[in-house]
PDB file of N, CA and C in Angstrom:
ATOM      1  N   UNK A   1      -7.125  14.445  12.278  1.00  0.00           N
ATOM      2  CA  UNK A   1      -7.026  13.022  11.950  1.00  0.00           C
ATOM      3  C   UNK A   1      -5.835  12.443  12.708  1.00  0.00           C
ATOM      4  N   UNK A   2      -6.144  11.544  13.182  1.00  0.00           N
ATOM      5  CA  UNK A   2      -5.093  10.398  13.869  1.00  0.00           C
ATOM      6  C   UNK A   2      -5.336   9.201  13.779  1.00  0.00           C
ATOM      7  N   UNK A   3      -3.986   8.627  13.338  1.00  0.00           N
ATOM      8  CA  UNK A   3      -3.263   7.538  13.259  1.00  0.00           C
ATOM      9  C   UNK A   3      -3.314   6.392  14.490  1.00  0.00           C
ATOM     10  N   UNK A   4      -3.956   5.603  14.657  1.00  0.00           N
ATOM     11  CA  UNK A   4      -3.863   4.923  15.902  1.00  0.00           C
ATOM     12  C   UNK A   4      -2.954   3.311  15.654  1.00  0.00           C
ATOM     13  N   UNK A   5      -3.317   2.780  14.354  1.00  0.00           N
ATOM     14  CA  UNK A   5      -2.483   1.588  13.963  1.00  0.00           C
ATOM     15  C   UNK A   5      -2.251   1.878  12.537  1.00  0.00           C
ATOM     16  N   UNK A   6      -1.433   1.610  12.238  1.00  0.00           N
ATOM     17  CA  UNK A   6      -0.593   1.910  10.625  1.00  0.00           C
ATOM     18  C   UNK A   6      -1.159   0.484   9.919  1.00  0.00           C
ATOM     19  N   UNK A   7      -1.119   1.311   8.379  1.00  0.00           N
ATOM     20  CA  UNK A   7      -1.667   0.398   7.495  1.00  0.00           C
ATOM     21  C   UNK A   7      -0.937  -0.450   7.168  1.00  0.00           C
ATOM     22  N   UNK A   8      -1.017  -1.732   6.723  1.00  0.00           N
ATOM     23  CA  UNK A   8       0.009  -3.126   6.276  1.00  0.00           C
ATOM     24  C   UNK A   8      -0.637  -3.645   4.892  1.00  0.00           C
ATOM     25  N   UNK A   9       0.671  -4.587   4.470  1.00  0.00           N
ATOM     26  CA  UNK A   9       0.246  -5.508   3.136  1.00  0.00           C
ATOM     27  C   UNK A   9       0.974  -6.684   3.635  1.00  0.00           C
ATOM     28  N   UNK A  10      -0.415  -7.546   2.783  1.00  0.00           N
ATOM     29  CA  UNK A  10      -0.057  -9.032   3.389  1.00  0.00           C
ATOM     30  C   UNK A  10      -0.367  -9.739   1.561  1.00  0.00           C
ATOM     31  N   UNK A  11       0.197 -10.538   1.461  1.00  0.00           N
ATOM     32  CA  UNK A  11      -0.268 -11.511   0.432  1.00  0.00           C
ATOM     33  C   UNK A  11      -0.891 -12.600   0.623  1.00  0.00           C
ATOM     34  N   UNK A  12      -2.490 -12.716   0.044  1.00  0.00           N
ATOM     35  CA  UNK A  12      -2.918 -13.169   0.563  1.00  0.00           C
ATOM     36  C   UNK A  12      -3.113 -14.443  -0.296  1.00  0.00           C
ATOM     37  N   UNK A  13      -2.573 -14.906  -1.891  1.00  0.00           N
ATOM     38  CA  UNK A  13      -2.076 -16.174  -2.424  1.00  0.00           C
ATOM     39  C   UNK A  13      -1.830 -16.906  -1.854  1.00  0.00           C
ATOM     40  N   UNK A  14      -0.285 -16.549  -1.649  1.00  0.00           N
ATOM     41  CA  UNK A  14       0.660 -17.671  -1.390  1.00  0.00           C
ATOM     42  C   UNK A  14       1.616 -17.350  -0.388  1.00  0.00           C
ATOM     43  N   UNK A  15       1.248 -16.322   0.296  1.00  0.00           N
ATOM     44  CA  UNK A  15       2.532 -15.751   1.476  1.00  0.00           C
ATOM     45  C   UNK A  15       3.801 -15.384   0.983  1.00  0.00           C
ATOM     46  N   UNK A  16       4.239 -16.048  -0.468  1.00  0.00           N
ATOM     47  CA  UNK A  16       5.342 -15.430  -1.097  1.00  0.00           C
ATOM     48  C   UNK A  16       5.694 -14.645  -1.821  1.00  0.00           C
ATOM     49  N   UNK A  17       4.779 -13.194  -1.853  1.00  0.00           N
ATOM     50  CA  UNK A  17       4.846 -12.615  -2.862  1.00  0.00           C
ATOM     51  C   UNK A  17       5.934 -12.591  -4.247  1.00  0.00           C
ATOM     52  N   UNK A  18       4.817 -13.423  -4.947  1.00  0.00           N
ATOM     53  CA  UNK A  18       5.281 -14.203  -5.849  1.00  0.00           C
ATOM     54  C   UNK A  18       4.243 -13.090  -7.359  1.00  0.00           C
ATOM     55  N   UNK A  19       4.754 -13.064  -8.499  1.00  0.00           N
ATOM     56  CA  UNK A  19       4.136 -12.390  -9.363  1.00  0.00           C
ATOM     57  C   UNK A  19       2.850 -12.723  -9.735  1.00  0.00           C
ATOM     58  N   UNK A  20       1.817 -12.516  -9.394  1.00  0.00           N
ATOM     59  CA  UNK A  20       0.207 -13.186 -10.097  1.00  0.00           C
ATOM     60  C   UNK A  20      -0.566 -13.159  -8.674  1.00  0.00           C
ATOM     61  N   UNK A  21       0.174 -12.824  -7.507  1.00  0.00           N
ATOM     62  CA  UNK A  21      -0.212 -12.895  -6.459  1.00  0.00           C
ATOM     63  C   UNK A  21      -1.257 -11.902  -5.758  1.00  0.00           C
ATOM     64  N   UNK A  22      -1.993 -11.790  -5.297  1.00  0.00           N
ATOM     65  CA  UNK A  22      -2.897 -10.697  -4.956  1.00  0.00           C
ATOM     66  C   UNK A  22      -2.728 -10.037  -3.309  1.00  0.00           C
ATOM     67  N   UNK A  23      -2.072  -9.128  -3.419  1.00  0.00           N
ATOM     68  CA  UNK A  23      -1.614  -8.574  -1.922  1.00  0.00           C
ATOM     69  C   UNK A  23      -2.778  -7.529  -1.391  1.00  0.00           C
ATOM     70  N   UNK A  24      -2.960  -7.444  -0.235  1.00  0.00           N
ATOM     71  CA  UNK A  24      -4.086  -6.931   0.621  1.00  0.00           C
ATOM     72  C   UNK A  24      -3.811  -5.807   1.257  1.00  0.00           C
ATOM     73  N   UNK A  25      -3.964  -4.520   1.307  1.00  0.00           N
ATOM     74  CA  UNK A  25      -3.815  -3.389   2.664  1.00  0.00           C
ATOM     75  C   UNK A  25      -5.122  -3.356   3.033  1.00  0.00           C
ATOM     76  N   UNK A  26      -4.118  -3.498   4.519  1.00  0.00           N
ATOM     77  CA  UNK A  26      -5.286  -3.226   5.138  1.00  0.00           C
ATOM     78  C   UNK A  26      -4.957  -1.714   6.102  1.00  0.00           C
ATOM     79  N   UNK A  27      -6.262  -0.858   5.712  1.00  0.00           N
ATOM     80  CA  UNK A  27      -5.772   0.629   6.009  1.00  0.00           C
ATOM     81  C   UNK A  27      -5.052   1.286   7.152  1.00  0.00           C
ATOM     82  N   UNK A  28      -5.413   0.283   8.312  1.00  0.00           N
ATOM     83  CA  UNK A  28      -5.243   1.208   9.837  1.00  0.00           C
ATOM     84  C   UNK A  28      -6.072   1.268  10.507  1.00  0.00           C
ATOM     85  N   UNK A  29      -5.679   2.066  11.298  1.00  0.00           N
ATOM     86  CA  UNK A  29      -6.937   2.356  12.085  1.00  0.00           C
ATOM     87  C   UNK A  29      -6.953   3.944  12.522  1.00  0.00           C
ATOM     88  N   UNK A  30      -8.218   4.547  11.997  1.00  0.00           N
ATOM     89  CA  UNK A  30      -7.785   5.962  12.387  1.00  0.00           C
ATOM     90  C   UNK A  30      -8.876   6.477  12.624  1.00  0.00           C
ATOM     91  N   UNK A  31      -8.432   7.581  13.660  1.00  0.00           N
ATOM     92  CA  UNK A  31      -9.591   8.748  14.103  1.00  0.00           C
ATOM     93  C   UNK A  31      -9.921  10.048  13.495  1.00  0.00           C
ATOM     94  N   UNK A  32     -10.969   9.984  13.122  1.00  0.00           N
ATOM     95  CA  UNK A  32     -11.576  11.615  12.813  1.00  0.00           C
ATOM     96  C   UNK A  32     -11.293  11.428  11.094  1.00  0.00           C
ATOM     97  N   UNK A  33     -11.343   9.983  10.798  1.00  0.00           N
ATOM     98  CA  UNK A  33     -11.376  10.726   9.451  1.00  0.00           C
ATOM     99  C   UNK A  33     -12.632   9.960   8.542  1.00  0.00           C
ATOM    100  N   UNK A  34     -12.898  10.569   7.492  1.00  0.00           N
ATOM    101  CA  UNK A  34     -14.663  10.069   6.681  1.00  0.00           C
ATOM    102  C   UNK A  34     -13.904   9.523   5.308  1.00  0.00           C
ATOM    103  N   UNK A  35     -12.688   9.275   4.530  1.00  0.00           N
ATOM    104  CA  UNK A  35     -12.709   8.639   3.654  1.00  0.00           C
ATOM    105  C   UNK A  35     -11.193   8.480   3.529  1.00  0.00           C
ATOM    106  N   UNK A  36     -10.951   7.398   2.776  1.00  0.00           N
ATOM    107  CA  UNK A  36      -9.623   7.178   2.506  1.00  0.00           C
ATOM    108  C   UNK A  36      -9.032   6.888   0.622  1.00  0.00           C
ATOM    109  N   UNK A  37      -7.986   7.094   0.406  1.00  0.00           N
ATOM    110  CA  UNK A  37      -7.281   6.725  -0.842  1.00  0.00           C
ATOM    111  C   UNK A  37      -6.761   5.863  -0.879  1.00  0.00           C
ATOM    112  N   UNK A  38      -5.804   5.238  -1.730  1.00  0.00           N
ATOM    113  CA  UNK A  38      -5.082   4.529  -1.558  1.00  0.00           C
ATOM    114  C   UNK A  38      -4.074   4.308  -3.047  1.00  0.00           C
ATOM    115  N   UNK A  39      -2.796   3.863  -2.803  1.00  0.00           N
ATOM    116  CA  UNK A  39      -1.769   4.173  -3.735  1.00  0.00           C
ATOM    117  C   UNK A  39      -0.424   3.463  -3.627  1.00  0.00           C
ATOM    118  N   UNK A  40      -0.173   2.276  -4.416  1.00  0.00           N
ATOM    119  CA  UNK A  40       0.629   1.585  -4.602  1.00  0.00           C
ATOM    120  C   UNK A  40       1.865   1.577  -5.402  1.00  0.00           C
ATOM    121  N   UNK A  41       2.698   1.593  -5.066  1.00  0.00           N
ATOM    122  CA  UNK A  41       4.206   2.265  -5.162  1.00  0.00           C
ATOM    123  C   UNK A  41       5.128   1.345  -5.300  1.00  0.00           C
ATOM    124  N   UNK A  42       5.996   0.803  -6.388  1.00  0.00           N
ATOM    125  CA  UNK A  42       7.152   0.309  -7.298  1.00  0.00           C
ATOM    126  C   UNK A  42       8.332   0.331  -6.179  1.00  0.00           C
ATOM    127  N   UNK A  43       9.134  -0.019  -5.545  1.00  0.00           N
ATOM    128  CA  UNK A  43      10.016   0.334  -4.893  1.00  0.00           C
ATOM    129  C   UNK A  43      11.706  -0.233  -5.294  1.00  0.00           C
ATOM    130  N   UNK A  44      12.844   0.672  -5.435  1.00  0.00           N
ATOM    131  CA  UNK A  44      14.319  -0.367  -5.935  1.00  0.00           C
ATOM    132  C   UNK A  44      14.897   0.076  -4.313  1.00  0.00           C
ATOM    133  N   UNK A  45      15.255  -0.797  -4.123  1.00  0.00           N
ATOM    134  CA  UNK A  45      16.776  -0.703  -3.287  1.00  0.00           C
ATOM    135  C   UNK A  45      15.675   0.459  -2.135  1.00  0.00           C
ATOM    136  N   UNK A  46      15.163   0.108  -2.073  1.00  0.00           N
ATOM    137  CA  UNK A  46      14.077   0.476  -0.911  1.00  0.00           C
ATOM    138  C   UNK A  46      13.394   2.521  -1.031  1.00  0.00           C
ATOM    139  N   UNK A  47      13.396   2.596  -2.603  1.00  0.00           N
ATOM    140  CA  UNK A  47      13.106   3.846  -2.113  1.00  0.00           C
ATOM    141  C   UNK A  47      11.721   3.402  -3.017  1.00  0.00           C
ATOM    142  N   UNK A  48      10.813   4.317  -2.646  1.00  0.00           N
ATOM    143  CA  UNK A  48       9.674   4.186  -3.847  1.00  0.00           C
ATOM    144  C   UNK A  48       8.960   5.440  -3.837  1.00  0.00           C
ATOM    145  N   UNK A  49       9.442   5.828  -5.277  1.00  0.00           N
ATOM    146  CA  UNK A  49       9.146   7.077  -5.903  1.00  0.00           C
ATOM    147  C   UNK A  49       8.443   7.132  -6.915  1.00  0.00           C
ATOM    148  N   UNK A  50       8.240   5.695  -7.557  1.00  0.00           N
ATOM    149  CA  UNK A  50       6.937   5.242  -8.851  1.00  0.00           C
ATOM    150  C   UNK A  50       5.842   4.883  -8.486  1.00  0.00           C
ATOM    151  N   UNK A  51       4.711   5.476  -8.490  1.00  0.00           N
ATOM    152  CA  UNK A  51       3.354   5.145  -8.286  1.00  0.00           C
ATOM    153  C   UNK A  51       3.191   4.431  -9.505  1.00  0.00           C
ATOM    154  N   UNK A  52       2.421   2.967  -8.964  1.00  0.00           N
ATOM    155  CA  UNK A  52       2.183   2.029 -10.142  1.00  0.00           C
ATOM    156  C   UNK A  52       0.446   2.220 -10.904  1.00  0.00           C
ATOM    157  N   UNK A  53       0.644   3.091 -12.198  1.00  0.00           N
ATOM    158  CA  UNK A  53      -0.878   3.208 -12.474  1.00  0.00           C
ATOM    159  C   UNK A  53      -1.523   2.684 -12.818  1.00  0.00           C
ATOM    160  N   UNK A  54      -3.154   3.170 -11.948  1.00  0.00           N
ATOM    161  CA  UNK A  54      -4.024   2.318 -11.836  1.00  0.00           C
ATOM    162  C   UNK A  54      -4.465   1.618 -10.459  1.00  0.00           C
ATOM    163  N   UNK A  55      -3.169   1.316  -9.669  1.00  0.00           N
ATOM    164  CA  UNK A  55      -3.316   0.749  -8.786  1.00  0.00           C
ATOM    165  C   UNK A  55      -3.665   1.337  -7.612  1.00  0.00           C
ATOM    166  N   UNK A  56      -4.722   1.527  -7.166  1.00  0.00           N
ATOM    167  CA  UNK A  56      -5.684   2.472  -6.168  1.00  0.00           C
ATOM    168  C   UNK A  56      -6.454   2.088  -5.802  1.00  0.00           C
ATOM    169  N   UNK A  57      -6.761   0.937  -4.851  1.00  0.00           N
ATOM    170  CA  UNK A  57      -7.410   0.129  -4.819  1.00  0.00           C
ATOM    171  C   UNK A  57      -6.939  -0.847  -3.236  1.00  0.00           C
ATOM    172  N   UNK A  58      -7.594  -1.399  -2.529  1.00  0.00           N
ATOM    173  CA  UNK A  58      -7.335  -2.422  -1.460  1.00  0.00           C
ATOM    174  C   UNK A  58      -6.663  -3.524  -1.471  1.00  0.00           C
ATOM    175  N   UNK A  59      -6.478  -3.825  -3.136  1.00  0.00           N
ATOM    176  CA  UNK A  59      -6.288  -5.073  -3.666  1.00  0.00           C
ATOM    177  C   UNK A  59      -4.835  -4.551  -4.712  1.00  0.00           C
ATOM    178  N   UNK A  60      -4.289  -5.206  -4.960  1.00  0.00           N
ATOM    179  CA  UNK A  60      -3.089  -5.509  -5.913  1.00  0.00           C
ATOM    180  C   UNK A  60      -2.526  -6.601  -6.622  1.00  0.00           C
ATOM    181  N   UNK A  61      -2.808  -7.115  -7.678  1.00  0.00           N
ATOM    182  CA  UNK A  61      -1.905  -7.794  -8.159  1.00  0.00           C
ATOM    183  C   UNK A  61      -0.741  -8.037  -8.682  1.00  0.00           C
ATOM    184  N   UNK A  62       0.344  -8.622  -8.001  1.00  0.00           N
ATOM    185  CA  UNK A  62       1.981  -8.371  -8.759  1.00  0.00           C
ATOM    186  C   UNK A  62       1.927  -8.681  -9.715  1.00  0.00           C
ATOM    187  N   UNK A  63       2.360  -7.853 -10.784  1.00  0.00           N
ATOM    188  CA  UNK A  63       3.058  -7.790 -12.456  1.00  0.00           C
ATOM    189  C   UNK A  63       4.228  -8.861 -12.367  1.00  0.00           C
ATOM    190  N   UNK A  64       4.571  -8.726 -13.363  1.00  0.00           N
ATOM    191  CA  UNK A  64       5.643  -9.452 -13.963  1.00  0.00           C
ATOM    192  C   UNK A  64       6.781  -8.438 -14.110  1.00  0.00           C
ATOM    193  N   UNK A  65       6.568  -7.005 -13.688  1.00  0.00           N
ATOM    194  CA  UNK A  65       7.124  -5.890 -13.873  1.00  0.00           C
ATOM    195  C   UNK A  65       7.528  -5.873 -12.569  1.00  0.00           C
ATOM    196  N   UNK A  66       6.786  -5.885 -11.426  1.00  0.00           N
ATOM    197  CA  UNK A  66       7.417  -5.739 -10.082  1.00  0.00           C
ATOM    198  C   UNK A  66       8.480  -6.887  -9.969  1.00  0.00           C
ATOM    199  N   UNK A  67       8.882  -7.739 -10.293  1.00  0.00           N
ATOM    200  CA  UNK A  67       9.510  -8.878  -9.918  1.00  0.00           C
ATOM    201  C   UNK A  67      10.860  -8.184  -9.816  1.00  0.00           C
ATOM    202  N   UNK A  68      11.967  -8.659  -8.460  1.00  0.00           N
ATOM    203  CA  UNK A  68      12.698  -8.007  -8.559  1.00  0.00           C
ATOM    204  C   UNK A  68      13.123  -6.371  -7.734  1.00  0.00           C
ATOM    205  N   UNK A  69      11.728  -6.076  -7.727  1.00  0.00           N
ATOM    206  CA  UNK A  69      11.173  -4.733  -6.648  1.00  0.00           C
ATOM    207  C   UNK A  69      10.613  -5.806  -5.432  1.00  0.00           C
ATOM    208  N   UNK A  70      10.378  -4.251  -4.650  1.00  0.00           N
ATOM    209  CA  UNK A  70       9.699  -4.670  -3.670  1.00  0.00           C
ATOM    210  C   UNK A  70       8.175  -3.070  -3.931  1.00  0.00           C
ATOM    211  N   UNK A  71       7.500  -3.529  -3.092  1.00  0.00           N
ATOM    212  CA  UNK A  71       6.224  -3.344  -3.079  1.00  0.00           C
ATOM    213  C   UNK A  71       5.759  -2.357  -1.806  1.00  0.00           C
ATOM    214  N   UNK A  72       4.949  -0.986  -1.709  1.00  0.00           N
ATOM    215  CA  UNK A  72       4.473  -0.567  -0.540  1.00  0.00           C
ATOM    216  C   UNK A  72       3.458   0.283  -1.320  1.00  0.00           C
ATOM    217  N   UNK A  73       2.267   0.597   0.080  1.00  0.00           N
ATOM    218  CA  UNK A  73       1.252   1.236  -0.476  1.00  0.00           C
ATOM    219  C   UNK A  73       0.861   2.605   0.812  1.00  0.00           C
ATOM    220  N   UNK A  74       0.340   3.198   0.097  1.00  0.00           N
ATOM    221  CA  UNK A  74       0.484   4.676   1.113  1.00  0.00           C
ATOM    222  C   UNK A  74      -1.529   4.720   0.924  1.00  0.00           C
ATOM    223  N   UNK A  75      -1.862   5.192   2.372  1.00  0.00           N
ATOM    224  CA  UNK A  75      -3.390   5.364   2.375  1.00  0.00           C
ATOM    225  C   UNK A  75      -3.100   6.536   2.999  1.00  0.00           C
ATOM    226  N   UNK A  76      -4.271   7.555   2.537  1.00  0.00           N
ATOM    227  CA  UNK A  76      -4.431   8.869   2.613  1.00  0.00           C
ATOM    228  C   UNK A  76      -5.807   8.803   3.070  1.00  0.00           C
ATOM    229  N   UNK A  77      -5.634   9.401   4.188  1.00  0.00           N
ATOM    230  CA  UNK A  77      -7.042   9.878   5.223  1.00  0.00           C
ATOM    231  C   UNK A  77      -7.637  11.111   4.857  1.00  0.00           C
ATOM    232  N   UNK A  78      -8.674  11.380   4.787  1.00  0.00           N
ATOM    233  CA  UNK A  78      -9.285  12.835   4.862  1.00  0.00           C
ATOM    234  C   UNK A  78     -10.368  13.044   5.673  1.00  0.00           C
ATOM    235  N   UNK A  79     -10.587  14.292   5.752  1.00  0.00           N
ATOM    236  CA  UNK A  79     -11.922  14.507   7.055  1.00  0.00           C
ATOM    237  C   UNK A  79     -12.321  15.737   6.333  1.00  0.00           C
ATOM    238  N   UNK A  80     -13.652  16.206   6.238  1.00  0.00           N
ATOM    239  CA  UNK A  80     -13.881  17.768   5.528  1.00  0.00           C
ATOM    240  C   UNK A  80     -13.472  18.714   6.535  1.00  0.00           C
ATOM    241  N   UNK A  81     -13.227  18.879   8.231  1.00  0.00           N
ATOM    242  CA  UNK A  81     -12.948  19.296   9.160  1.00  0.00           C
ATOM    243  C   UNK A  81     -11.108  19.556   9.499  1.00  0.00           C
ATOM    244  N   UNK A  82     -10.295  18.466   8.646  1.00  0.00           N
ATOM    245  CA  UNK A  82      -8.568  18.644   8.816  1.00  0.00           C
ATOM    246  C   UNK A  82      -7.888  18.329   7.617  1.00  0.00           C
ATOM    247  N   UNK A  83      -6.963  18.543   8.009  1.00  0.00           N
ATOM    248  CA  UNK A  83      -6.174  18.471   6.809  1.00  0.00           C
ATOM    249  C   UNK A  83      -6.021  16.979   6.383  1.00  0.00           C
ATOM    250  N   UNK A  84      -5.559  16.134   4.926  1.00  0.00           N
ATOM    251  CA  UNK A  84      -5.560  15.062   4.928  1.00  0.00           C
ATOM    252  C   UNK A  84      -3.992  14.508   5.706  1.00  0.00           C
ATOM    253  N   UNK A  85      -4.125  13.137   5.606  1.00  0.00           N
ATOM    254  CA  UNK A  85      -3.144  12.535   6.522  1.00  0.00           C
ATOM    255  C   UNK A  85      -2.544  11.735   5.245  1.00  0.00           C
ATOM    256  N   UNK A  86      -1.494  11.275   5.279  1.00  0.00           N
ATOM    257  CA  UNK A  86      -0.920   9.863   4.607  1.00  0.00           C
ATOM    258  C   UNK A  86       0.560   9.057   5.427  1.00  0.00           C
ATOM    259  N   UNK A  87       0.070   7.608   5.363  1.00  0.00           N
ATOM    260  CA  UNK A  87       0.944   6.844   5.776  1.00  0.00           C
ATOM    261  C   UNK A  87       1.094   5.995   4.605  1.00  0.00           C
ATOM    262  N   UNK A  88       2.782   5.374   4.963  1.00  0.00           N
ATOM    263  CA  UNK A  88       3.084   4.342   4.229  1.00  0.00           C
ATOM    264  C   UNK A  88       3.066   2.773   5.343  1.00  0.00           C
ATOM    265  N   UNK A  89       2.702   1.415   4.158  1.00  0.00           N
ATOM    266  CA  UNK A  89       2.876   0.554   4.871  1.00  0.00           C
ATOM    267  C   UNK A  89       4.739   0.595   4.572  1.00  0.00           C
ATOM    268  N   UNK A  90       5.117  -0.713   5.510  1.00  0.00           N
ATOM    269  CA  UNK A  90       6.289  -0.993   5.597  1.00  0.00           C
ATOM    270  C   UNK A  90       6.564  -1.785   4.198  1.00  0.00           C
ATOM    271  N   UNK A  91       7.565  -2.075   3.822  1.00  0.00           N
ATOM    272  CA  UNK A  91       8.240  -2.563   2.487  1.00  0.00           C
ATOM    273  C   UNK A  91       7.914  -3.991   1.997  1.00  0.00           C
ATOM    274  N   UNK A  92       6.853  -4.690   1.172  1.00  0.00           N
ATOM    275  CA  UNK A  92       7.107  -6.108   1.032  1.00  0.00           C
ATOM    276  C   UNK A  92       8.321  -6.544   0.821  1.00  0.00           C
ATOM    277  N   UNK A  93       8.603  -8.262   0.969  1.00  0.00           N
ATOM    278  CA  UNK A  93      10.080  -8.529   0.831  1.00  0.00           C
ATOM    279  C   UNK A  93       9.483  -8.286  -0.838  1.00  0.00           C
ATOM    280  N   UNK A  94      11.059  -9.209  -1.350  1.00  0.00           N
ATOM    281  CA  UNK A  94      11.281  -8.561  -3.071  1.00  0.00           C
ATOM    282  C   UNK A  94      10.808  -9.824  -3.423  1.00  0.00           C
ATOM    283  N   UNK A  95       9.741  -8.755  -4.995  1.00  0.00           N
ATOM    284  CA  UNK A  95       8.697  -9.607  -5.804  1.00  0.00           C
ATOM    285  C   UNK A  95       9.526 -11.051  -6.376  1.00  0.00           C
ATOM    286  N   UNK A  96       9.210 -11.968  -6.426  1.00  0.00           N
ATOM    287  CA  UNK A  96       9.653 -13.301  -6.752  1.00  0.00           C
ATOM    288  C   UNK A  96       9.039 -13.817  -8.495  1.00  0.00           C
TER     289      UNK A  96
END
């Protein structure tokens, strides 16, 4: 499996990720692989070590809990042929 463009989050509300807002990944672009995961992650002071549950999915809506955090989501590639892959997107700014 390879990585050719890395996955991103965009908000696709209001551009301000703002709480109630519905943010988008979009996966990448990758070779050799037949399915993907996906997994959205709590972040303080830029580390993110809390997977937010439940949230596994293309789609996200900010809590009232993220406010204050910032926001990233990790997609996991697999192929029945290699091992799986995972990337993170880069960091939303902080939930509003």
């Amino acid at each position: 499996i390879e990585v050719v463009a890395l996955p991103s989050i965009s908000d696709v509300t209001s551009l301000n990720y703002r709480t109630g807002d519905v943010v988008h990944l979009a996966p990448g672009t990758w070779l050799n692989a037949t399915s993907f995961t996906y997994q959205w992650f709590q972040c303080t002071n830029g580390v993110c070590s809390t997977p937010i549950p439940g949230a596994t999915s293309q789609t996200y809506v900010l809590e009232g809990s993220d406010a204050g955090h910032q926001v990233e989501a990790q997609v996991t590639a697999s192929s029945p042929v290699s091992k799986s892959v995972t990337r993170s997107t880069a960091l939303s700014p902080p939930i509003v």
